[in-house]
N, C-alpha and C. Protein backbone atom coordinates (compact mmCIF):
# COMPACT_ATOMS: atom_id res chain seq x y z
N UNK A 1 0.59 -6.56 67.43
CA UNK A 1 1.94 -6.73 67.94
C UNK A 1 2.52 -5.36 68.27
N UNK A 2 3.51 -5.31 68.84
CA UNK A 2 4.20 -4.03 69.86
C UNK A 2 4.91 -3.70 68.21
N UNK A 3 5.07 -2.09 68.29
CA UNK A 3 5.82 -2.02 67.55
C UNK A 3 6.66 -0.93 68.44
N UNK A 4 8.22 -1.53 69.21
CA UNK A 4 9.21 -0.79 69.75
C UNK A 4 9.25 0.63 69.47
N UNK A 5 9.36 1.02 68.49
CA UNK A 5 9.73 2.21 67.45
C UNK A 5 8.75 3.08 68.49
N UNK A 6 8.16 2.91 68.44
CA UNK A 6 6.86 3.51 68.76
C UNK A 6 7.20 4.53 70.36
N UNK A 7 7.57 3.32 71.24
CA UNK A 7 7.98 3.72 72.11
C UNK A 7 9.05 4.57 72.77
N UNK A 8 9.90 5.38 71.71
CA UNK A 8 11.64 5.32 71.78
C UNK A 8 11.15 6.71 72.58
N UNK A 9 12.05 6.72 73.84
CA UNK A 9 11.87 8.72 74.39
C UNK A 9 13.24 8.95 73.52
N UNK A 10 13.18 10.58 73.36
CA UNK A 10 13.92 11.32 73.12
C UNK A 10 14.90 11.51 74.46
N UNK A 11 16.00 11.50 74.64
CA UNK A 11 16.63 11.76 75.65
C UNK A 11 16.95 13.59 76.39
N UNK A 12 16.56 14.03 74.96
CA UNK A 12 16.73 15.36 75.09
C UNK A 12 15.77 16.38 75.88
N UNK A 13 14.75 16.08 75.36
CA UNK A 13 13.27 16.55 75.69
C UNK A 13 12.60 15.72 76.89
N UNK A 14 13.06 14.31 77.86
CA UNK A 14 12.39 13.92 78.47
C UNK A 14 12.96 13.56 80.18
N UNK A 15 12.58 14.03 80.89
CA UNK A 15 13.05 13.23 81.95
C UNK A 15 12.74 11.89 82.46
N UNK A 16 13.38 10.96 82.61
CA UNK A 16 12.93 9.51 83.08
C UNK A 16 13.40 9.25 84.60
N UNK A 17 12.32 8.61 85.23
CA UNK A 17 12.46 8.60 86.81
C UNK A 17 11.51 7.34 87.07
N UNK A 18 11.30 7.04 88.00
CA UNK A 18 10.64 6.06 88.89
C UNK A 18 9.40 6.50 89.05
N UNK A 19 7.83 5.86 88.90
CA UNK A 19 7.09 6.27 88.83
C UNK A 19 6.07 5.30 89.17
N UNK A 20 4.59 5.48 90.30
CA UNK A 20 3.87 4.23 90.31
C UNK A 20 2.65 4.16 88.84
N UNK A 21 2.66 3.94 88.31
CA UNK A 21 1.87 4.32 87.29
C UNK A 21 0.55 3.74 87.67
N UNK A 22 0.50 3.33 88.80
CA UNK A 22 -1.11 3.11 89.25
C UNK A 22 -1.81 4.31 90.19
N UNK A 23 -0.77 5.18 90.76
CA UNK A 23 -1.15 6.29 91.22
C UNK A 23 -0.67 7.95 90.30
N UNK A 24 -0.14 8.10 89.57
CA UNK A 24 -0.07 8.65 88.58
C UNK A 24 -0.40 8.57 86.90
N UNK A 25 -0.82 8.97 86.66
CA UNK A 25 -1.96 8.62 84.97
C UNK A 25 -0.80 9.37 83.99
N UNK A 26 -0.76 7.86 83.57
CA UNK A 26 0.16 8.45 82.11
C UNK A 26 -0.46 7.60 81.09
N UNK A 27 -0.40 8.30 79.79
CA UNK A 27 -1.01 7.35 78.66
C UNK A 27 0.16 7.36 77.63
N UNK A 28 -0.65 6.29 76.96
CA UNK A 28 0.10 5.75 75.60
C UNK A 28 0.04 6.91 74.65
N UNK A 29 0.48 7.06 73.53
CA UNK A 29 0.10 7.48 72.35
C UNK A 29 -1.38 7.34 71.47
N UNK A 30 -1.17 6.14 71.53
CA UNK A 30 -3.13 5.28 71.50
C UNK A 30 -4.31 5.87 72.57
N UNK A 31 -3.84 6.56 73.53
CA UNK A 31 -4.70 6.96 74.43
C UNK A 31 -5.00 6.48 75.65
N UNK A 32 -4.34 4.84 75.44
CA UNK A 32 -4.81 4.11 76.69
C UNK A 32 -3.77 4.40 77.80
N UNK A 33 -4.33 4.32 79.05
CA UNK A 33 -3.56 4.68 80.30
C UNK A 33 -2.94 3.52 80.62
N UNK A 34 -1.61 3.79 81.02
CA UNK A 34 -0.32 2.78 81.17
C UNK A 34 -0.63 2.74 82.75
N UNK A 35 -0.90 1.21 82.98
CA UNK A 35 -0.72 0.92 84.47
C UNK A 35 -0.01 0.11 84.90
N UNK A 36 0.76 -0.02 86.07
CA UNK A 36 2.05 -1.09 85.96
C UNK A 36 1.72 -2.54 85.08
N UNK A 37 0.41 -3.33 85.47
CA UNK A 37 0.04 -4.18 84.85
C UNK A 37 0.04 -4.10 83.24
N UNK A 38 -0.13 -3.34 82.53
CA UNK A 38 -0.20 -2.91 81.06
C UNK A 38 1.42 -3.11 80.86
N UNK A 39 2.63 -2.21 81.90
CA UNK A 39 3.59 -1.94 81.25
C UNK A 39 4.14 -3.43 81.64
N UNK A 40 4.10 -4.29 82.14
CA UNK A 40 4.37 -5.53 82.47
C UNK A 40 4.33 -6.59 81.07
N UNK A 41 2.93 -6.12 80.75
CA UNK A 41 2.05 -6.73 79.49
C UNK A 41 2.87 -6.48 78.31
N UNK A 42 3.53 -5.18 78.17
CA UNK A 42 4.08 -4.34 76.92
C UNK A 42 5.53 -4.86 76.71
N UNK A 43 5.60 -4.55 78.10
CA UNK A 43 7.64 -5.50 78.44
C UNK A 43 7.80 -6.88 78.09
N UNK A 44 7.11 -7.42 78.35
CA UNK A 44 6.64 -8.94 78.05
C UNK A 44 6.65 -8.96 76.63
N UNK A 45 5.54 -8.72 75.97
CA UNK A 45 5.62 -8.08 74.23
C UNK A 45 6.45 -8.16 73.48
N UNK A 46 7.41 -6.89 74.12
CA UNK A 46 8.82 -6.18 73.29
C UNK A 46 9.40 -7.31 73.40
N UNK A 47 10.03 -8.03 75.18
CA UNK A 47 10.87 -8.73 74.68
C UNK A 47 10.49 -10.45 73.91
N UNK A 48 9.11 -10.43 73.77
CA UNK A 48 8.50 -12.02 72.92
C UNK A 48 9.30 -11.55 71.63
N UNK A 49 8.86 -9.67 70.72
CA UNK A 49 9.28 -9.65 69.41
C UNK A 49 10.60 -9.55 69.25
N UNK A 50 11.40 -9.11 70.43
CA UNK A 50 13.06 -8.54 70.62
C UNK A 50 13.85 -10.03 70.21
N UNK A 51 13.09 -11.25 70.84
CA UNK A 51 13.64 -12.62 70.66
C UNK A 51 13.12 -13.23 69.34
N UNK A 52 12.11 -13.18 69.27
CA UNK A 52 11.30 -13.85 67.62
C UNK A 52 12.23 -12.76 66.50
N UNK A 53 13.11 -11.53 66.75
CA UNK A 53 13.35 -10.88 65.30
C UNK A 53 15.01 -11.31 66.04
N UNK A 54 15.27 -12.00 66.59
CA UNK A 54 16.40 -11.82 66.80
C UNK A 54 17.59 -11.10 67.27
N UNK A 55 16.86 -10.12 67.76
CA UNK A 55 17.55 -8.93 68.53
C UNK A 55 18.58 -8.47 69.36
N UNK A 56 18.47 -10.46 70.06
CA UNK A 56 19.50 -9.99 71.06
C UNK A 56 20.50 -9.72 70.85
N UNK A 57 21.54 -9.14 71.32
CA UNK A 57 22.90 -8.58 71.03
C UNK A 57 23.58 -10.09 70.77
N UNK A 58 24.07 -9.87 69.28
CA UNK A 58 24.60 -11.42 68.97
C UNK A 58 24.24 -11.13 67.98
N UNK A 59 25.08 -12.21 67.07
CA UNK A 59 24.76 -12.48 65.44
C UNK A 59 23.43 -13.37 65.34
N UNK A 60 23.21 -13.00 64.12
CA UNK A 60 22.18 -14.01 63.77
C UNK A 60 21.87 -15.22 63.43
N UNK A 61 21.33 -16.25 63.75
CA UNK A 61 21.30 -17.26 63.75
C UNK A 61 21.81 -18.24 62.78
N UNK A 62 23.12 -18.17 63.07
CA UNK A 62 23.41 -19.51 61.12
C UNK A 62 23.02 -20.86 61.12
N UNK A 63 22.32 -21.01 62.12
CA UNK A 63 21.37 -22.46 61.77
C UNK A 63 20.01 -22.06 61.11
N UNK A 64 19.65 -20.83 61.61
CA UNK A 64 18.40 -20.92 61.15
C UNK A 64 17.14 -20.39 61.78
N UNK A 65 16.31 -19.56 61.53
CA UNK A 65 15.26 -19.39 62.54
C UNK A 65 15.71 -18.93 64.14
N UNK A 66 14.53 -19.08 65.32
CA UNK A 66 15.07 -18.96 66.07
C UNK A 66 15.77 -19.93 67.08
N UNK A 67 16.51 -20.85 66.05
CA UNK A 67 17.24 -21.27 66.58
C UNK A 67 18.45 -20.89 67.16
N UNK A 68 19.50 -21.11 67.94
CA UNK A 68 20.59 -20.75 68.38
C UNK A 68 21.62 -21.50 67.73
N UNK A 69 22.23 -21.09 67.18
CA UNK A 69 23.66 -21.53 66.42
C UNK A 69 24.72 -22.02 67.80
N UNK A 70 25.00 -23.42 68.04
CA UNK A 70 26.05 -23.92 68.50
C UNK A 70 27.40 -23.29 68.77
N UNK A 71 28.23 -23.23 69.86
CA UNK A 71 29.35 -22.63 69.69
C UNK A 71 30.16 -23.65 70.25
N UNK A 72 31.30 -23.30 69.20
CA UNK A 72 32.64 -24.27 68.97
C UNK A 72 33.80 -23.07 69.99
N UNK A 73 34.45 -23.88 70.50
CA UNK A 73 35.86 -23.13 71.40
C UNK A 73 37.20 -23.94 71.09
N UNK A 74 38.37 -23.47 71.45
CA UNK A 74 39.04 -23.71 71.38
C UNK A 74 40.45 -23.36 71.85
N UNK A 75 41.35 -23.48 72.30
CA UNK A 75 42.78 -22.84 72.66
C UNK A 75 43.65 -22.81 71.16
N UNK A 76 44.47 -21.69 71.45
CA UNK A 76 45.58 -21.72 70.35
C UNK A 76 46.94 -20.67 70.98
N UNK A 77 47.71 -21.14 70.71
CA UNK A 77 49.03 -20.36 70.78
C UNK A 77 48.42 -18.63 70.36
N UNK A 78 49.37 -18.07 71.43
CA UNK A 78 49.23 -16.93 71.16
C UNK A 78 49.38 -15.66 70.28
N UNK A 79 50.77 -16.54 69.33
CA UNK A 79 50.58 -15.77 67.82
C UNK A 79 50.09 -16.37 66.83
N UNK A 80 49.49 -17.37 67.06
CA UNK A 80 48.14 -17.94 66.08
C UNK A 80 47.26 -17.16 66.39
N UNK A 81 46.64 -16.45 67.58
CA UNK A 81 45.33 -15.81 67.55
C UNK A 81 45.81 -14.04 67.20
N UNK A 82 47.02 -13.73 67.62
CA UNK A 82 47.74 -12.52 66.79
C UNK A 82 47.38 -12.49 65.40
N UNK A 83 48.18 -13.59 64.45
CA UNK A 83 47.77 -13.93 63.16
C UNK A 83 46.84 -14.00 62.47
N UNK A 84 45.73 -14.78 63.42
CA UNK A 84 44.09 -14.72 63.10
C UNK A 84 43.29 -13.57 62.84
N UNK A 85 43.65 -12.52 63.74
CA UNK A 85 43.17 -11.20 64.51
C UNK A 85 43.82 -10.43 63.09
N UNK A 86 44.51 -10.43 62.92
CA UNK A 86 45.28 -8.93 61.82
C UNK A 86 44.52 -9.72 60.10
N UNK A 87 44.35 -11.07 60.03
CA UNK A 87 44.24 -11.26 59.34
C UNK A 87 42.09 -10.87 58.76
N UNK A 88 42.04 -11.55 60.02
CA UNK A 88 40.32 -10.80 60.16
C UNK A 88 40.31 -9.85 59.81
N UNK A 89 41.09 -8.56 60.62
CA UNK A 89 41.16 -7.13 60.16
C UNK A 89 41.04 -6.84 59.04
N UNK A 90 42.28 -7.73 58.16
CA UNK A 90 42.53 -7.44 56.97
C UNK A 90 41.32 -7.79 55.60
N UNK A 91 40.73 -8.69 56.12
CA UNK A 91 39.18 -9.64 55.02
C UNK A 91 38.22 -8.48 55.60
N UNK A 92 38.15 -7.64 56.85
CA UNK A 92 36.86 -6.84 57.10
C UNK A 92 35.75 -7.80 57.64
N UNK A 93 36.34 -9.10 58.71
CA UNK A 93 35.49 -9.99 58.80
C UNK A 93 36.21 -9.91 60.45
N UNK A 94 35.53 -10.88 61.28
CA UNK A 94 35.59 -11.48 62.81
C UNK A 94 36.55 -12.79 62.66
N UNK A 95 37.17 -13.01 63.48
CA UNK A 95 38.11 -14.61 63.74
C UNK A 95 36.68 -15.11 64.07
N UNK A 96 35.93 -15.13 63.86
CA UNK A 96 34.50 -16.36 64.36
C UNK A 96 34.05 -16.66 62.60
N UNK A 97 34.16 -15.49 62.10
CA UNK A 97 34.08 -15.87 60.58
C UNK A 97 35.11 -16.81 59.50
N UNK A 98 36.55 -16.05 60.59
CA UNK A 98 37.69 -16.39 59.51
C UNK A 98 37.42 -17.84 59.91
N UNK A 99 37.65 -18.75 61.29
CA UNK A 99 37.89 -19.39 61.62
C UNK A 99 36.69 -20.37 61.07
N UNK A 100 34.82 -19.95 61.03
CA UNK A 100 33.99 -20.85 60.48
C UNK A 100 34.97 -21.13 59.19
N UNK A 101 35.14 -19.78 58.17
CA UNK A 101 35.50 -20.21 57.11
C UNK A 101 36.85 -21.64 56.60
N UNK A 102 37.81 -21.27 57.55
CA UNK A 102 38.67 -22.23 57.18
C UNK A 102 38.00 -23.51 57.97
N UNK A 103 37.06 -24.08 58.94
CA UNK A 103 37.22 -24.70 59.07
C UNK A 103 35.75 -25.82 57.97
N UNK A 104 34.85 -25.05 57.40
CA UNK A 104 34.35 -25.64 56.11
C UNK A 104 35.31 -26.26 54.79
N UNK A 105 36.47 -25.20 55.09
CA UNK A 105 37.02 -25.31 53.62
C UNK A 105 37.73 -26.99 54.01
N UNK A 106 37.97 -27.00 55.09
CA UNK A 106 39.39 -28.30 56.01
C UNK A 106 38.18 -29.43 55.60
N UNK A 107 36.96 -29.03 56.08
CA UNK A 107 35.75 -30.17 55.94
C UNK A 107 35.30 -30.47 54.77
N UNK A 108 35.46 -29.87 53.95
CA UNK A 108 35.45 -29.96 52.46
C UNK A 108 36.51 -30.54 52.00
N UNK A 109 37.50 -30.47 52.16
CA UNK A 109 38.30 -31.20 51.43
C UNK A 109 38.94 -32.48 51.93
């Protein structure tokens, strides 16, 4: 399996540009020569493990696995979501949290 890490450039030390990598020879770390087909292969890879670890920009799954957690919407008056918002602030949590939370506690009781 790909391990990302592996791949990270330094921004400092590297220039990045456009490149045919079937007419210019660049290799891996491993030694093997990167040809568009390989980096196709590798991109493919990253993003199979980027999705199987959950990566994408987003919380993590509260159903479970890689499943996708359902999303609930809603309208509210505008100093209800004022209220919501300072109050989130205040727990060190998201209105997606405050709001799961009260609405377990409403279902609970």
């Amino acid at each position: 399996m790909i391990d990302p890490g592996k791949y990270v450039i330094d921004p400092g030390s590297t220039e990045i540009s456009n490149i045919d990598l079937d007419a210019e020879e660049v290799y891996l770390p491993d030694g093997r020569r990167l040809t568009e087909e390989l980096a196709r292969e590798l991109a493919g890879q990253t993003l199979e493990e980027i999705r199987r670890r959950n990566l994408i920009p987003g919380r993590k799954s509260l159903t479970g696995g890689a499943v996708h957690s359902p999303r609930v919407q809603f309208r509210v008056p505008a100093d209800l979501q004022a209220k919501a918002e300072e109050r989130a602030k205040r727990e060190g949590k998201t209105v997606s949290k405050l709001a799961r939370e009260a609405l377990e506690r409403y279902l609970a009781s």
